[in-house]
Protein backbone atom coordinates (compact mmCIF):
# COMPACT_ATOMS: atom_id res chain seq x y z
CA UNK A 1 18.01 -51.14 25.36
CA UNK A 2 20.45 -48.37 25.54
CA UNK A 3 24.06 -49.45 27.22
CA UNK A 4 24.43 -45.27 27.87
CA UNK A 5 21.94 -42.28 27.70
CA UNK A 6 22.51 -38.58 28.74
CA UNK A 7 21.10 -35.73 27.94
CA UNK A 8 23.18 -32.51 28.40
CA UNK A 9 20.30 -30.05 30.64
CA UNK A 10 21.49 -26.54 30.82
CA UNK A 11 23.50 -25.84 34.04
CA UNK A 12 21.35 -23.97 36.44
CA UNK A 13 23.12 -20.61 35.55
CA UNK A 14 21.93 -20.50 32.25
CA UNK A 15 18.19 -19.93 33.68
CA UNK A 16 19.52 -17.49 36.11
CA UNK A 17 20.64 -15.64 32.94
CA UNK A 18 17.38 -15.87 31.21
CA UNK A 19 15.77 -15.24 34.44
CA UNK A 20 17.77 -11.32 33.88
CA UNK A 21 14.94 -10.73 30.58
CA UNK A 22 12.58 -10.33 33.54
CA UNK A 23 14.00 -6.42 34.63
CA UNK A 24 15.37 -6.05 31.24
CA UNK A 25 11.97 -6.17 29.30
CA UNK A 26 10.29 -4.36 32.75
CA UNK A 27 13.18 -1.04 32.15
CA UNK A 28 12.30 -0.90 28.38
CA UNK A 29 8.46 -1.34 28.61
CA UNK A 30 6.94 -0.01 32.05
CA UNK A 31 6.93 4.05 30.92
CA UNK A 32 4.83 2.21 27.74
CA UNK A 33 2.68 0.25 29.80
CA UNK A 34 3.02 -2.27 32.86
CA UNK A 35 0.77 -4.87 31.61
CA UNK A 36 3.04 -4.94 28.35
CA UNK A 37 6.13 -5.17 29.95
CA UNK A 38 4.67 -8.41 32.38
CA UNK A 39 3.63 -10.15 29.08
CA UNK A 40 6.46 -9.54 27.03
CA UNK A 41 8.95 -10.81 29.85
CA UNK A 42 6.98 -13.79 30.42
CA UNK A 43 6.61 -14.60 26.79
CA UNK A 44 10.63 -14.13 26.43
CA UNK A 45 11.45 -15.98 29.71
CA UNK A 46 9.45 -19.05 28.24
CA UNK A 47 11.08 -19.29 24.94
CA UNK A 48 14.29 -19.03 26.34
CA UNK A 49 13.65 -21.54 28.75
CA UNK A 50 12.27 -23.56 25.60
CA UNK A 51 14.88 -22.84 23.36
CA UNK A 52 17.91 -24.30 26.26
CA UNK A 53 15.69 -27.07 27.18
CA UNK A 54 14.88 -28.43 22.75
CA UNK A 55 18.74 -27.56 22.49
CA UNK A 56 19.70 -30.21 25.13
CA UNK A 57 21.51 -32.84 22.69
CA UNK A 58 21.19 -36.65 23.69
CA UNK A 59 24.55 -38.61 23.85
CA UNK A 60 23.66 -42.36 23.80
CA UNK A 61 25.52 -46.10 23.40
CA UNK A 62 22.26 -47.76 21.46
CA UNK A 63 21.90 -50.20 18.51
CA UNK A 64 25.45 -50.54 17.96
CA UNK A 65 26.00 -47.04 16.86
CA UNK A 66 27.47 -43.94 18.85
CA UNK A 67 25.05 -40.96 18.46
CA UNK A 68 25.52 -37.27 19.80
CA UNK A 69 23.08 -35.26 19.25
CA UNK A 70 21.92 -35.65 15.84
CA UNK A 71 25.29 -37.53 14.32
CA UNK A 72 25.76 -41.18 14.50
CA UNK A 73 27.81 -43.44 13.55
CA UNK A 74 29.16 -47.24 13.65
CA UNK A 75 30.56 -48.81 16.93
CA UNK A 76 32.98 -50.72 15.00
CA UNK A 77 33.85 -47.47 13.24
CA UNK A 78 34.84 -46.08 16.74
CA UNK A 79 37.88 -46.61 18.76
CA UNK A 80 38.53 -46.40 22.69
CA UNK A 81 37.80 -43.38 24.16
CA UNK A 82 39.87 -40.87 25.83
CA UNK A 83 38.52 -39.03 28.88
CA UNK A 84 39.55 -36.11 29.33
CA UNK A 85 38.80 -33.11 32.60
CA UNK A 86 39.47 -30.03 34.12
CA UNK A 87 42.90 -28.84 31.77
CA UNK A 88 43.22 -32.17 29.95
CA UNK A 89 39.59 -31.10 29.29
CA UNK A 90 40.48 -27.09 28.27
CA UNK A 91 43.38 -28.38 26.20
CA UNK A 92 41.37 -30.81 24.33
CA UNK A 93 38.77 -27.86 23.81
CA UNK A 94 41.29 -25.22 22.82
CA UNK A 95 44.94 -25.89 22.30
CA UNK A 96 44.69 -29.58 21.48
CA UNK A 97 41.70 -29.27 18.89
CA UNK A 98 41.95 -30.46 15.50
CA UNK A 99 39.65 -28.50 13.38
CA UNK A 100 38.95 -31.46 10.88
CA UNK A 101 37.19 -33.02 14.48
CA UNK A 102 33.51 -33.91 14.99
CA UNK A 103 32.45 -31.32 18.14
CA UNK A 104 29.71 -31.44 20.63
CA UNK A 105 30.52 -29.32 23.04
CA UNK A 106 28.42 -27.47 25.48
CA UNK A 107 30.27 -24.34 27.86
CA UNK A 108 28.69 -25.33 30.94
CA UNK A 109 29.61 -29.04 30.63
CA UNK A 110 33.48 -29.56 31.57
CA UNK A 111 34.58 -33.01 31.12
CA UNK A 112 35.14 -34.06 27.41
CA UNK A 113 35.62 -37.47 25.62
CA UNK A 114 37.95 -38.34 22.81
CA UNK A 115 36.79 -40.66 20.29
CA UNK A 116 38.85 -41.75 17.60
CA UNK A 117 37.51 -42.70 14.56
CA UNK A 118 38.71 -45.42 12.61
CA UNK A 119 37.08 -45.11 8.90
CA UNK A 120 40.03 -44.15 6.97
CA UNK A 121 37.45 -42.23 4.52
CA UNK A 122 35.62 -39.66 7.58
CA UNK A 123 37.32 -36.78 6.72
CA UNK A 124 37.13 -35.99 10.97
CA UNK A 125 40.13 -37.65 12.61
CA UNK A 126 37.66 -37.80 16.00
CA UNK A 127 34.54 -37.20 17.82
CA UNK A 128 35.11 -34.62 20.70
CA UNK A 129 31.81 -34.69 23.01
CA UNK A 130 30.79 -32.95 26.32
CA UNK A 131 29.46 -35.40 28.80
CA UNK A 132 29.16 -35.33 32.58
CA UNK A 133 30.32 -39.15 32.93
CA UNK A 134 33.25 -39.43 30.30
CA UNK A 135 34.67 -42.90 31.58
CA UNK A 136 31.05 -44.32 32.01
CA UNK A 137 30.34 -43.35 28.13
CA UNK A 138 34.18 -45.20 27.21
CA UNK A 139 33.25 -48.16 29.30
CA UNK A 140 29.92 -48.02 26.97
CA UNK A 141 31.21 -47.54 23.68
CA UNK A 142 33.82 -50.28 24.52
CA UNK A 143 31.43 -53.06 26.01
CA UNK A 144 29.41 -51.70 22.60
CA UNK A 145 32.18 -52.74 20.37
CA UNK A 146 32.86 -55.79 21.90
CA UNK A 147 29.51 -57.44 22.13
CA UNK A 148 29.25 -56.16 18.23
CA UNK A 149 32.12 -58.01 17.62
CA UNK A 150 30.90 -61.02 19.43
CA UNK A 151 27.99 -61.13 17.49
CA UNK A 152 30.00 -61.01 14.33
């Protein structure tokens, strides 16, 4: 059962900008032919819509391990989590950003959380990750620790 799970949808901008391939593909293909132009704009509207709905990463508290998108690691290789929004959140993405760090970061997502990491041989220094609910994924990853290190 997974202590935290959330998946990071597209804001609904994003689809307003793939909803723009509509008059796009209708400028460059109506003097060829109408019926083209419909098809192609439908085909591209649905793979864009596909491609920012399969590139949605998970973030999730489960098994005793941390995973964000397709990394994962340890709990107990984790330590507490910093959240981080609106500037604190810019500076962490930008200013503050070590470039050794683990990133998942999505534009249209503005809170971030910190996580250290505490294996001495990961050659990132910490996990920086997008999420909607930064001090509900801490409280997670630290209830995760501690009931790991209960059952230790």
């Amino acid at each position: 059962m997974p202590t935290y799970r959330e998946r990071l949808w597209p804001a609904a901008w994003m689809y307003v900008v793939i909803a723009l391939i509509v008059p796009a593909t209708l400028l460059v293909f109506t003097p060829i032919s109408l019926v083209a132009g419909v098809i192609t704009a439908i085909v591209l509207v649905g793979a864009g819509v596909g491609l920012l709905l399969a590139s949605a990463p998970t973030i999730a508290v489960e098994g005793g391990a941390l995973r964000a998108g397709r990394a994962s690691i340890p709990l107990e290789m984790v330590g507490d989590g910093v959240p981080a929004r609106t500037e604190e959140a810019r500076h962490e993405r930008g200013p503050g950003l070590d470039a050794r760090a683990h990133l998942l970061l999505r534009g249209w997502v503005d809170p971030v959380l910190r996580v250290p990491i505490l294996d001495p041989d990961d050659p990132a220094p910490y996990w920086l990750v997008s999420t909607r609910r930064p001090e509900e994924l801490a409280a997670a990853i630290e209830a995760g620790r501690a009931s790991g290190a209960d059952a230790s």
